[in-house]
PDB file of N, CA and C in Angstrom:
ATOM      1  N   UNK A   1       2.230 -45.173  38.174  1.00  0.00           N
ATOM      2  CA  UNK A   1       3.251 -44.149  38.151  1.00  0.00           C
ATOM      3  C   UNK A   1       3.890 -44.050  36.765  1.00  0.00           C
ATOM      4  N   UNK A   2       4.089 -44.833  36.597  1.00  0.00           N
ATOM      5  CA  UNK A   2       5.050 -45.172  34.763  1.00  0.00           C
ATOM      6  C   UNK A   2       3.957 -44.626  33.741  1.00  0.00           C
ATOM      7  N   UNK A   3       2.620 -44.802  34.244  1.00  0.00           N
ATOM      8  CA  UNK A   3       0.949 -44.259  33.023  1.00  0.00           C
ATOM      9  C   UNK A   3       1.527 -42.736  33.145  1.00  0.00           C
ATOM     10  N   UNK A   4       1.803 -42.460  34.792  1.00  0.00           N
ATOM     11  CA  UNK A   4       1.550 -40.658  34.581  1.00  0.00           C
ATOM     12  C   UNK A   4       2.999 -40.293  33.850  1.00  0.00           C
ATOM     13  N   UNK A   5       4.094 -40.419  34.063  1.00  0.00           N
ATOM     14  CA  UNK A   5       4.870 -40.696  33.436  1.00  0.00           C
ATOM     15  C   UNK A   5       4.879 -40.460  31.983  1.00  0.00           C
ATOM     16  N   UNK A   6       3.916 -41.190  31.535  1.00  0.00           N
ATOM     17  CA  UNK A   6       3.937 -41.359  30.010  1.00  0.00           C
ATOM     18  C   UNK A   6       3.325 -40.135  29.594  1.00  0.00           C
ATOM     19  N   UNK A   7       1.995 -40.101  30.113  1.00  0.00           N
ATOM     20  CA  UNK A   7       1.341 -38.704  29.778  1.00  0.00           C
ATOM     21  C   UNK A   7       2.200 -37.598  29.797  1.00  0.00           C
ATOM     22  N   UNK A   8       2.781 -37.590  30.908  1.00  0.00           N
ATOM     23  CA  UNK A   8       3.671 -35.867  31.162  1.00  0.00           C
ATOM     24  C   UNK A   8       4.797 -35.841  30.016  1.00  0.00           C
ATOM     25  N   UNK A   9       5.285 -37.083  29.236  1.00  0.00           N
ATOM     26  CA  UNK A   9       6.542 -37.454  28.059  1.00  0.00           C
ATOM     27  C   UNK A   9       5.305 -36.747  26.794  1.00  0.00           C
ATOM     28  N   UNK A  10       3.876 -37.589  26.803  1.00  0.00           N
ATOM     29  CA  UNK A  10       3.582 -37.294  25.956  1.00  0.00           C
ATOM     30  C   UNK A  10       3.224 -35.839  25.764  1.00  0.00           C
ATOM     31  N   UNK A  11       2.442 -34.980  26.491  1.00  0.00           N
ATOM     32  CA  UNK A  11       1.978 -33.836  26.845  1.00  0.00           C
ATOM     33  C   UNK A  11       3.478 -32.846  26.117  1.00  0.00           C
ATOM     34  N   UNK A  12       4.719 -33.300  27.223  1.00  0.00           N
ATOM     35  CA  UNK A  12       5.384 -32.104  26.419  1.00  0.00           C
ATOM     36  C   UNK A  12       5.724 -32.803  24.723  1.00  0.00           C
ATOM     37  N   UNK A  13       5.460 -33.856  24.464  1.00  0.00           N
ATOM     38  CA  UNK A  13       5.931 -33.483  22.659  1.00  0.00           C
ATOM     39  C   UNK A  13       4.530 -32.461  22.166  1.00  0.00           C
ATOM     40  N   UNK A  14       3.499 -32.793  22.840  1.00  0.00           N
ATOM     41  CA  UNK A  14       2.203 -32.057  21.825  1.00  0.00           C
ATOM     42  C   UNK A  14       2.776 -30.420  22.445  1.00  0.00           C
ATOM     43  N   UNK A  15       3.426 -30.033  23.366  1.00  0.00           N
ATOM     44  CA  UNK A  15       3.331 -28.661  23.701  1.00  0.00           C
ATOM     45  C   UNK A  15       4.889 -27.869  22.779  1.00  0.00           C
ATOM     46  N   UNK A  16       5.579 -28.762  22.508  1.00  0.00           N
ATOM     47  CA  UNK A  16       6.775 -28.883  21.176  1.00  0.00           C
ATOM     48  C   UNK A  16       6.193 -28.971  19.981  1.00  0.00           C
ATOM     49  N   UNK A  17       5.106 -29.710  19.611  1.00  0.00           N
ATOM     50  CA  UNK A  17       5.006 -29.600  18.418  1.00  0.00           C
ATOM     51  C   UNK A  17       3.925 -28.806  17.798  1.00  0.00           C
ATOM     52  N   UNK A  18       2.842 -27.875  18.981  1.00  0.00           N
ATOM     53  CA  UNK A  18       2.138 -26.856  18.969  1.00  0.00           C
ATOM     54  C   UNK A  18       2.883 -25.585  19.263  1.00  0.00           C
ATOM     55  N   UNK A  19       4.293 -25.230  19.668  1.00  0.00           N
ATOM     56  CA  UNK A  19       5.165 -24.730  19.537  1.00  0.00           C
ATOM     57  C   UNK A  19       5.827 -24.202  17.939  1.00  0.00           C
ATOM     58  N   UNK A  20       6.461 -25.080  18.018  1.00  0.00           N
ATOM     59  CA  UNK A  20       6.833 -25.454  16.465  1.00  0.00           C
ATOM     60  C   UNK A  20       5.557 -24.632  15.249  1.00  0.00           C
ATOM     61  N   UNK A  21       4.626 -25.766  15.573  1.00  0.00           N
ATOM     62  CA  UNK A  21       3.158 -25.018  14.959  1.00  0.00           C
ATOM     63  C   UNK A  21       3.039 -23.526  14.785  1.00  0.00           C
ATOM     64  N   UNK A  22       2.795 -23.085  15.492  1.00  0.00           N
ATOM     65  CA  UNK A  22       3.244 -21.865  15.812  1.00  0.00           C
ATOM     66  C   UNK A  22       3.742 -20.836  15.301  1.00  0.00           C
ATOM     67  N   UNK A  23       5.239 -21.365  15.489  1.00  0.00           N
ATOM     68  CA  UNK A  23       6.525 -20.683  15.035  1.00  0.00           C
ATOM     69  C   UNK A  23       6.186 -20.580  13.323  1.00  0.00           C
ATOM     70  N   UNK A  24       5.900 -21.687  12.999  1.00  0.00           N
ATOM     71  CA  UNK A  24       5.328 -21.873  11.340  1.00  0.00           C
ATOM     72  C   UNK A  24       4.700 -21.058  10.624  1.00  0.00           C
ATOM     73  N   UNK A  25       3.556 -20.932  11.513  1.00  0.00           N
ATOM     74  CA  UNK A  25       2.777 -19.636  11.078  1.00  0.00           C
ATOM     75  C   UNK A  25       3.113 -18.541  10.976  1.00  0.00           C
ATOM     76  N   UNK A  26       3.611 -18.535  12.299  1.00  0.00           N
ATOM     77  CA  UNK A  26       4.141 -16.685  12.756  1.00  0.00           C
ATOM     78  C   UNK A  26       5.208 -16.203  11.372  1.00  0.00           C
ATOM     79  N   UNK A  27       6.148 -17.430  10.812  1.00  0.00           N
ATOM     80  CA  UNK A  27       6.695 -17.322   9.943  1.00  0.00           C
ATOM     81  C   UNK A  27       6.212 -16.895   8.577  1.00  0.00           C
ATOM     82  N   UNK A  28       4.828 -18.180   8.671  1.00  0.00           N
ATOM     83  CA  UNK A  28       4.420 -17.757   7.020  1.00  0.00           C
ATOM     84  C   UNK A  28       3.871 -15.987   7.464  1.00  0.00           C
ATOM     85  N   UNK A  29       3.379 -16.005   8.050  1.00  0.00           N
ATOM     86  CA  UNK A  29       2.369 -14.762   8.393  1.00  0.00           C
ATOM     87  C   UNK A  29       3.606 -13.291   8.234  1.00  0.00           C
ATOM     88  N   UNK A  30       4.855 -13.353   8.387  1.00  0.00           N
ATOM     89  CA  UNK A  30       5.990 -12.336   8.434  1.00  0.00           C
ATOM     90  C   UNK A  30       6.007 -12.246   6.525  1.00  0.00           C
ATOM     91  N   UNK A  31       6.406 -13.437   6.026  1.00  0.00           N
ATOM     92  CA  UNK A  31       6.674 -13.988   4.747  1.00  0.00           C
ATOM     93  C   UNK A  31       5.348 -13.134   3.622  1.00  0.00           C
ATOM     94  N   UNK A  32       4.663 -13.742   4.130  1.00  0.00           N
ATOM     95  CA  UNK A  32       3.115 -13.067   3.600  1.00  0.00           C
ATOM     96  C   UNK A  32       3.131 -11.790   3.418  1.00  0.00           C
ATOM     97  N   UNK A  33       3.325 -10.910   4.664  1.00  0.00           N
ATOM     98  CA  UNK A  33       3.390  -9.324   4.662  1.00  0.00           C
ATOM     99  C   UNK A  33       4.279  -8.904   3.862  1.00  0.00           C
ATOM    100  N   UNK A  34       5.572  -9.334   4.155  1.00  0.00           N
ATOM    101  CA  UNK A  34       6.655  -9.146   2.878  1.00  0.00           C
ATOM    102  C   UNK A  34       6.398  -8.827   1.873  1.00  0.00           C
ATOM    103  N   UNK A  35       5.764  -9.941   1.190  1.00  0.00           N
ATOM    104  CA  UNK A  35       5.343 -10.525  -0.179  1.00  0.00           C
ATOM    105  C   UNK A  35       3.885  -8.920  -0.421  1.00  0.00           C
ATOM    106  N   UNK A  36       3.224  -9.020   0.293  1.00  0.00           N
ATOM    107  CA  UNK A  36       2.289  -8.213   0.266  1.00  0.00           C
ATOM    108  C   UNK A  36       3.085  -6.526  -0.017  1.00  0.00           C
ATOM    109  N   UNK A  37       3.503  -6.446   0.888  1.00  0.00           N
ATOM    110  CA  UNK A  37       4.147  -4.965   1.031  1.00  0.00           C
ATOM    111  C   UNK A  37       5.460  -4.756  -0.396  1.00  0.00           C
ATOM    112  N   UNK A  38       5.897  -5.790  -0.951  1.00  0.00           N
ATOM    113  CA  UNK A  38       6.566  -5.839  -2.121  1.00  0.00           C
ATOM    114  C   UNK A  38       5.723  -5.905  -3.110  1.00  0.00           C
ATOM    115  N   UNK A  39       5.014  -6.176  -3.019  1.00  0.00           N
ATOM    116  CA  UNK A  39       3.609  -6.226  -4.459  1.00  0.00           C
ATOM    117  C   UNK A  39       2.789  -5.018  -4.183  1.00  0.00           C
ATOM    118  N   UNK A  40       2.842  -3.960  -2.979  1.00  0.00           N
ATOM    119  CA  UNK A  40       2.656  -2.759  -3.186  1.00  0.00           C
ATOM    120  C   UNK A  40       3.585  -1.892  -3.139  1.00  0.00           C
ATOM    121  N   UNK A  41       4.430  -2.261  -3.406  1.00  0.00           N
ATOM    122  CA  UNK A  41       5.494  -1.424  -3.994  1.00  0.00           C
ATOM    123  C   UNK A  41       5.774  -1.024  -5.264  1.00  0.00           C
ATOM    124  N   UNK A  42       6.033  -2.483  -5.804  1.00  0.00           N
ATOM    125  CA  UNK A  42       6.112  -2.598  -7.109  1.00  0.00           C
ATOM    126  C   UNK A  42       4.857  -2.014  -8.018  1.00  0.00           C
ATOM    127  N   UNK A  43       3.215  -1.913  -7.333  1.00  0.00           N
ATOM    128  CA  UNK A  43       2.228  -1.350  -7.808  1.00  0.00           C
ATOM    129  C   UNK A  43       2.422  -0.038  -8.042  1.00  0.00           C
ATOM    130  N   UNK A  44       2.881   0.637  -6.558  1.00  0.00           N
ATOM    131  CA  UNK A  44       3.010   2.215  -6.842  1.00  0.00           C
ATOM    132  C   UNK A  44       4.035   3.031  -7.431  1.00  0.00           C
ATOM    133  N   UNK A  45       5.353   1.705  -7.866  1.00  0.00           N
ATOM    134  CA  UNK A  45       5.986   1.932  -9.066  1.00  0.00           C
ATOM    135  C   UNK A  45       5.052   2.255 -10.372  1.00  0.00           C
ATOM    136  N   UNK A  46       4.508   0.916 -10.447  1.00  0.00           N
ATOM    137  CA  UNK A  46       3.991   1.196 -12.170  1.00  0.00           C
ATOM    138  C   UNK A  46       2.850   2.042 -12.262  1.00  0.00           C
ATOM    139  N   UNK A  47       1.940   2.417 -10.845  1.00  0.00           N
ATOM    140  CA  UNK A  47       1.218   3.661 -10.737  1.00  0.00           C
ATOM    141  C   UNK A  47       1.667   5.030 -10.979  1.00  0.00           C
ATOM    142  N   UNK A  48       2.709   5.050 -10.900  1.00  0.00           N
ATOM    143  CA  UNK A  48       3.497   6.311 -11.099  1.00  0.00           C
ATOM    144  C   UNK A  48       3.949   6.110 -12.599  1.00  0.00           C
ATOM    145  N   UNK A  49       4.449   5.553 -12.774  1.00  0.00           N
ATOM    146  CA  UNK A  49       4.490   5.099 -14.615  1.00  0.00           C
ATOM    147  C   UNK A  49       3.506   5.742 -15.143  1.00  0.00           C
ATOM    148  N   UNK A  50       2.533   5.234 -15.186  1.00  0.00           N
ATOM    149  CA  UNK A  50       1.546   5.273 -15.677  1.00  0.00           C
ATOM    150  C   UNK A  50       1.203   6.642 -15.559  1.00  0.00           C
ATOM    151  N   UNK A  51       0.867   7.159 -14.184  1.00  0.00           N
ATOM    152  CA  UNK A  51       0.652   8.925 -14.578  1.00  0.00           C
ATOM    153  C   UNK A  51       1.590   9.290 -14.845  1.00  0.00           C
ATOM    154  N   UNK A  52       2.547   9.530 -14.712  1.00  0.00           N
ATOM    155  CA  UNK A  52       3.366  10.085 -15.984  1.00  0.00           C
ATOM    156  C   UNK A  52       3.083   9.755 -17.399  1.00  0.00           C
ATOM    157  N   UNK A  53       2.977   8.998 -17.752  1.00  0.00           N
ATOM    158  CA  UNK A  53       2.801   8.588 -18.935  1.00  0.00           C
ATOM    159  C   UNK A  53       1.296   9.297 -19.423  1.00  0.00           C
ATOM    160  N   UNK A  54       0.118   9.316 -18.743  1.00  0.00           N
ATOM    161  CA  UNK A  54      -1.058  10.237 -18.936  1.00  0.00           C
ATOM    162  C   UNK A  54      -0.628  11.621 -19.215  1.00  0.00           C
ATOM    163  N   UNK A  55       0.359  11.928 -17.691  1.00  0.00           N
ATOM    164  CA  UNK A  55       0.370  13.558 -17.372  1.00  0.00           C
ATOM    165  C   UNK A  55       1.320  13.915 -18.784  1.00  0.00           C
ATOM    166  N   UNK A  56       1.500  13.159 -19.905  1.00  0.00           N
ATOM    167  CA  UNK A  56       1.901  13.680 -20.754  1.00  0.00           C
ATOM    168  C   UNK A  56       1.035  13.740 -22.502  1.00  0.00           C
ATOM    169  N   UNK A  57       0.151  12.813 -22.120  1.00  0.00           N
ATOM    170  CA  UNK A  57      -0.700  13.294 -23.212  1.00  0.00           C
ATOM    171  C   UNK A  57      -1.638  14.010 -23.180  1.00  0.00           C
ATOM    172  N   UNK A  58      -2.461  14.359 -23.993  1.00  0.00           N
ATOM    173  CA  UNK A  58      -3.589  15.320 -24.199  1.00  0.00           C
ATOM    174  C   UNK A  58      -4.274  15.572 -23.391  1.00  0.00           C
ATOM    175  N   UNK A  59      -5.128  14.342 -23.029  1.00  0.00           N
ATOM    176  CA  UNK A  59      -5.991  14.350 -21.878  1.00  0.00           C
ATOM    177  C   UNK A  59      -5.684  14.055 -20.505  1.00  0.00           C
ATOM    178  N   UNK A  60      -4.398  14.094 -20.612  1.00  0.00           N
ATOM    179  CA  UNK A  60      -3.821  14.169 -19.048  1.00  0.00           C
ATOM    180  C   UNK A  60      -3.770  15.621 -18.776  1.00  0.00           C
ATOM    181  N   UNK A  61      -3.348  16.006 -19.822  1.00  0.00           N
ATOM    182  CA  UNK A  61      -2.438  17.762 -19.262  1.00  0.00           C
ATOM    183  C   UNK A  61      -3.860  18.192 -19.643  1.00  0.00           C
ATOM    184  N   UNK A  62      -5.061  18.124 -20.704  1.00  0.00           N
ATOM    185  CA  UNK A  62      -6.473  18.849 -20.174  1.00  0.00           C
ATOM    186  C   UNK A  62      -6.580  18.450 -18.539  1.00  0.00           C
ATOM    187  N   UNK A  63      -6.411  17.234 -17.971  1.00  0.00           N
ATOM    188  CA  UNK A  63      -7.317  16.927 -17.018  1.00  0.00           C
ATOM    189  C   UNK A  63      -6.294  17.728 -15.869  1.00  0.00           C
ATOM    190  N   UNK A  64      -4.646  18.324 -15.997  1.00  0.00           N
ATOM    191  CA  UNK A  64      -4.414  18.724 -15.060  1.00  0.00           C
ATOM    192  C   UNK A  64      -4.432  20.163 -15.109  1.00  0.00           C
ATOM    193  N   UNK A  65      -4.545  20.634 -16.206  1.00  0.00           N
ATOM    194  CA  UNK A  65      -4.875  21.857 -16.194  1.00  0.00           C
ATOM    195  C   UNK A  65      -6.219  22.469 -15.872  1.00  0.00           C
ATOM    196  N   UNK A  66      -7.623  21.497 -16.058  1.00  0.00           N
ATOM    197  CA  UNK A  66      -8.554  21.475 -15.337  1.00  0.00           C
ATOM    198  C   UNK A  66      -8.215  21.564 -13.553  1.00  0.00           C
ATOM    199  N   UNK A  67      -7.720  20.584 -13.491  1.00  0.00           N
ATOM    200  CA  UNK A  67      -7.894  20.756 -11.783  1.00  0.00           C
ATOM    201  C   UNK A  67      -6.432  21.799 -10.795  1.00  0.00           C
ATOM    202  N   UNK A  68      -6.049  22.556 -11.877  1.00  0.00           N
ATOM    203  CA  UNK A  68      -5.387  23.008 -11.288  1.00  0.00           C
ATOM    204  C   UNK A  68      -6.304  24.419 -11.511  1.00  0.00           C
ATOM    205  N   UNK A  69      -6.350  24.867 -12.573  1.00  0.00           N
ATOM    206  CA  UNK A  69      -7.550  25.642 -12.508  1.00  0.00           C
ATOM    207  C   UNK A  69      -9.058  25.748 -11.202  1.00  0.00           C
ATOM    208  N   UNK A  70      -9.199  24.492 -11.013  1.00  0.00           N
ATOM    209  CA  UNK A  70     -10.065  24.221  -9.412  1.00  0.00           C
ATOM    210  C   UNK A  70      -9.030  24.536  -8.539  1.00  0.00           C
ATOM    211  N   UNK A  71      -7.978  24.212  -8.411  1.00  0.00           N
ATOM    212  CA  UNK A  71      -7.358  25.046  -7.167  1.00  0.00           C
ATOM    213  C   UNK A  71      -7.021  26.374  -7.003  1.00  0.00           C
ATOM    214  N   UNK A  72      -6.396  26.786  -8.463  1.00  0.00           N
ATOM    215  CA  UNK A  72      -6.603  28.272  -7.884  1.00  0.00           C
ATOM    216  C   UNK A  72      -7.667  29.013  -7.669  1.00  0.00           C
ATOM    217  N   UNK A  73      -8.980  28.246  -8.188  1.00  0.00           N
ATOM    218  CA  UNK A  73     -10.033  29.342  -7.387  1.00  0.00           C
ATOM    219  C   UNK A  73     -10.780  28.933  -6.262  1.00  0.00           C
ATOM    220  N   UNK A  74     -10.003  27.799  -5.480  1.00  0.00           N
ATOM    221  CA  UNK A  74     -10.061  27.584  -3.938  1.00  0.00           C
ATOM    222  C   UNK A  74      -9.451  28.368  -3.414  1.00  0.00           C
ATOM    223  N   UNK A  75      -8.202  28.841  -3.991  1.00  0.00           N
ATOM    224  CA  UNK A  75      -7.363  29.987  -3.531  1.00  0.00           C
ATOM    225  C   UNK A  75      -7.728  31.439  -3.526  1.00  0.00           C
ATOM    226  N   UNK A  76      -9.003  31.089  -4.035  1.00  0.00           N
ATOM    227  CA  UNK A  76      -9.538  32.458  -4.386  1.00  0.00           C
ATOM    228  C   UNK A  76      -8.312  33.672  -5.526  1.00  0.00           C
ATOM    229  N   UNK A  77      -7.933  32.605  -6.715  1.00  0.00           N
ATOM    230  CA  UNK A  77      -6.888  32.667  -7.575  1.00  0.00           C
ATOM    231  C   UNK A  77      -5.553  33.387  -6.950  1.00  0.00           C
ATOM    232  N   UNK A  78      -5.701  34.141  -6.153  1.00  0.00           N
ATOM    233  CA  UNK A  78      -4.484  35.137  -5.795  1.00  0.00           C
ATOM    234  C   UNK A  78      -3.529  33.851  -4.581  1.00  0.00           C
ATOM    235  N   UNK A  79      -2.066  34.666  -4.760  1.00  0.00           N
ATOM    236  CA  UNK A  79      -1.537  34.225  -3.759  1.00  0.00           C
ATOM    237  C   UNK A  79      -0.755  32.607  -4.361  1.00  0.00           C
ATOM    238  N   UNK A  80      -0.705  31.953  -5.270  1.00  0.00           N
ATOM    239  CA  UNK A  80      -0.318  31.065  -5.726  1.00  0.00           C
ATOM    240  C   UNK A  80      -0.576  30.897  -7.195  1.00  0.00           C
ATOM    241  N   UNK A  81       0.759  30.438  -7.739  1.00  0.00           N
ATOM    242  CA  UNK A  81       0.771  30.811  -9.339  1.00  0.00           C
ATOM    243  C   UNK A  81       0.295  29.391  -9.693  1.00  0.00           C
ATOM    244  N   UNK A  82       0.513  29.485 -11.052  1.00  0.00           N
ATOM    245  CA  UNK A  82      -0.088  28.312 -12.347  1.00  0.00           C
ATOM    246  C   UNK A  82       0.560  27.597 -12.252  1.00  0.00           C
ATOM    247  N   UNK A  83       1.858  27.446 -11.995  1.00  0.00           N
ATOM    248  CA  UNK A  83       3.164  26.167 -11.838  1.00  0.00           C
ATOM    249  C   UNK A  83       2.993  25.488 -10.809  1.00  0.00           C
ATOM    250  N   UNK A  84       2.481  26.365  -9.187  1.00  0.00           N
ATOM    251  CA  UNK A  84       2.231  25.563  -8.146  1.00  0.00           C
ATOM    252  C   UNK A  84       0.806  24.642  -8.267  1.00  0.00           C
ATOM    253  N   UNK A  85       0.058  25.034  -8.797  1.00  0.00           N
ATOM    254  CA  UNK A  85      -1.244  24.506  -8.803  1.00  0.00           C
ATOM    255  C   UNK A  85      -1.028  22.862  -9.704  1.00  0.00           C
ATOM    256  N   UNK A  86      -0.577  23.136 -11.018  1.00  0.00           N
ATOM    257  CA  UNK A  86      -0.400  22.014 -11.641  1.00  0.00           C
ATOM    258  C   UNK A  86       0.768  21.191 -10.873  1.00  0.00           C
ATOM    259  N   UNK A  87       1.414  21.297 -10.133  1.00  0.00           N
ATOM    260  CA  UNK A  87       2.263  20.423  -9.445  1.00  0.00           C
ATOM    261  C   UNK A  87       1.153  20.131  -8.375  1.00  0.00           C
ATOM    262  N   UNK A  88       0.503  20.707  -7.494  1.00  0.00           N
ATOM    263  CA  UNK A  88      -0.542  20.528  -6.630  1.00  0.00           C
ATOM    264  C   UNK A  88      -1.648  19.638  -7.687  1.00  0.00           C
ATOM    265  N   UNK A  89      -1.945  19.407  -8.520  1.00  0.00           N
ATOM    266  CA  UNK A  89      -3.052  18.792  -9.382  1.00  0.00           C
ATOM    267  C   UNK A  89      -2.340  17.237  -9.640  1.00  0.00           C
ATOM    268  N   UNK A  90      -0.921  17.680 -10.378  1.00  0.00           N
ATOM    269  CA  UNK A  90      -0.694  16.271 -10.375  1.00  0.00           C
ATOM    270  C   UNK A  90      -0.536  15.416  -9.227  1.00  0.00           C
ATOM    271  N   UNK A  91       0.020  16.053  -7.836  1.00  0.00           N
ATOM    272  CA  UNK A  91       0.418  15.579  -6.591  1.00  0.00           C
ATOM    273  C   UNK A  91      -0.836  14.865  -6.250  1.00  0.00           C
ATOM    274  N   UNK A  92      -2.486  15.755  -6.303  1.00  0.00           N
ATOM    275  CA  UNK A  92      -3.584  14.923  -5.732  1.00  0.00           C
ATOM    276  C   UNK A  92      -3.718  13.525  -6.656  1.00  0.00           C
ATOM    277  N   UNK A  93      -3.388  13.524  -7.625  1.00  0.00           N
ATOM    278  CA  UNK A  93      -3.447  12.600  -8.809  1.00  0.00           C
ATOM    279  C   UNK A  93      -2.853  11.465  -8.358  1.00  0.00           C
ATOM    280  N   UNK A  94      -1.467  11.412  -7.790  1.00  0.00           N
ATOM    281  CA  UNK A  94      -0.330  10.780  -7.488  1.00  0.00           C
ATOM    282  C   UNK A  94      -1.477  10.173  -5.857  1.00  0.00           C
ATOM    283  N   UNK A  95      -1.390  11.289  -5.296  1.00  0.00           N
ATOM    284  CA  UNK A  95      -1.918  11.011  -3.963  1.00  0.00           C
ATOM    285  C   UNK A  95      -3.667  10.198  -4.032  1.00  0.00           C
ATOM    286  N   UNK A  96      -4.391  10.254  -4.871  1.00  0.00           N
ATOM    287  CA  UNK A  96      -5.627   9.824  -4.969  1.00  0.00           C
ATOM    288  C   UNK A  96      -5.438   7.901  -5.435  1.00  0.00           C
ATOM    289  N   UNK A  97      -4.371   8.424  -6.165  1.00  0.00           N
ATOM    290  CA  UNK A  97      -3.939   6.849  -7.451  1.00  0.00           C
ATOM    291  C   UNK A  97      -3.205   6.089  -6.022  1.00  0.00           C
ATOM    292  N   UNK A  98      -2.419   6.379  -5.280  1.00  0.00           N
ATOM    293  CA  UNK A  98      -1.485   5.654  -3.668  1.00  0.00           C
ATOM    294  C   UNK A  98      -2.641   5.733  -3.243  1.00  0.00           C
ATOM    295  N   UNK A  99      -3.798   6.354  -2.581  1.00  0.00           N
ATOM    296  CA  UNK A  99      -4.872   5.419  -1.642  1.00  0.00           C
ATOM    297  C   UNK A  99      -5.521   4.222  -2.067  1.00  0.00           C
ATOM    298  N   UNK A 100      -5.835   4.650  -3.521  1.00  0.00           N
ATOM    299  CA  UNK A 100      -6.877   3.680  -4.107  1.00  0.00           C
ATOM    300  C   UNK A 100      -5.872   2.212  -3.996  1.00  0.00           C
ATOM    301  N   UNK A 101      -4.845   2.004  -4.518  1.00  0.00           N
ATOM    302  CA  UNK A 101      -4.040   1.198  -4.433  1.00  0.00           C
ATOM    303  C   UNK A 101      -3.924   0.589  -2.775  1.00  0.00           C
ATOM    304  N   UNK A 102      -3.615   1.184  -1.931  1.00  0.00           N
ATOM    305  CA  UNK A 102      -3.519   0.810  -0.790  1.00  0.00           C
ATOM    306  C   UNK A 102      -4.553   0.293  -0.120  1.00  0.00           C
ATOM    307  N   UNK A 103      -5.904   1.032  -0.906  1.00  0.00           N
ATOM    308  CA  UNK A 103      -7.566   0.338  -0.102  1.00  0.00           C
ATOM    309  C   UNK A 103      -7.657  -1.132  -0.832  1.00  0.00           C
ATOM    310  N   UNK A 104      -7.116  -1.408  -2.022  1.00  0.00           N
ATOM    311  CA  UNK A 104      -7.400  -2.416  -2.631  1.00  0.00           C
ATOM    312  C   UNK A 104      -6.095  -3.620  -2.048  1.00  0.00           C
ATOM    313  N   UNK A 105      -5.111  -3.340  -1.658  1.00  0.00           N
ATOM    314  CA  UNK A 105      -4.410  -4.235  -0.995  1.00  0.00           C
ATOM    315  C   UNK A 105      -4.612  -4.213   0.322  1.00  0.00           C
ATOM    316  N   UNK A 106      -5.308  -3.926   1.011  1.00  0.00           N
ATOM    317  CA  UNK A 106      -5.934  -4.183   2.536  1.00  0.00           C
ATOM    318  C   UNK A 106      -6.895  -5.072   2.081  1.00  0.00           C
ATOM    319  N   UNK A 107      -7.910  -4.944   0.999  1.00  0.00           N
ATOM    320  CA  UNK A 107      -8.813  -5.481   1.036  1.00  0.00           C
ATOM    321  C   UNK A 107      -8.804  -7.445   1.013  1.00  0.00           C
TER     322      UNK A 107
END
């Protein structure tokens, strides 16, 4: 009686300290995402830096005036001016530069 006893004393520390266990992880694992989701933050800060910093030299404003030029003749040119398009050019820019970033922090 005092053997089973012992087992059922011992049983609950291992079910306390696989508990505990547990809790540890679940912790680091919250901590982790944090850390993760703050280091893509801070990325699509300096991603945005950065095109800006393009969308102001030479071959930024060729490359958005190129693709804004491709949109207005998706538009079949009419119906949307030159100001919307280059805001639409840089936006896919912005929007292409946030996936790539986001596929590479899943990965």
């Amino acid at each position: 009686r005092e053997a089973a006893a012992e087992l059922v004393r011992l049983q609950q520390l291992h079910v306390e300290a696989m508990r505990a266990l547990c809790d540890r992880a679940r912790q680091a694992e919250i901590a982790a995402r944090h850390e993760a989701a703050d280091g893509l933050e801070l990325a699509l800060e300096e991603s945005k830096r950065r095109l800006r910093n393009f969308a102001e030299t030479e071959e930024g404003q060729a490359y958005l005036a190129e693709r804004a030029r491709r949109i207005m003749e998706t538009h079949g040119g009419g119906g949307i001016d030159e100001s919307s398009c280059l805001r639409e050019a840089h936006d896919d820019l912005v929007r292409a530069s946030e996936a790539k970033l986001r596929t590479q922090t899943d990965a």
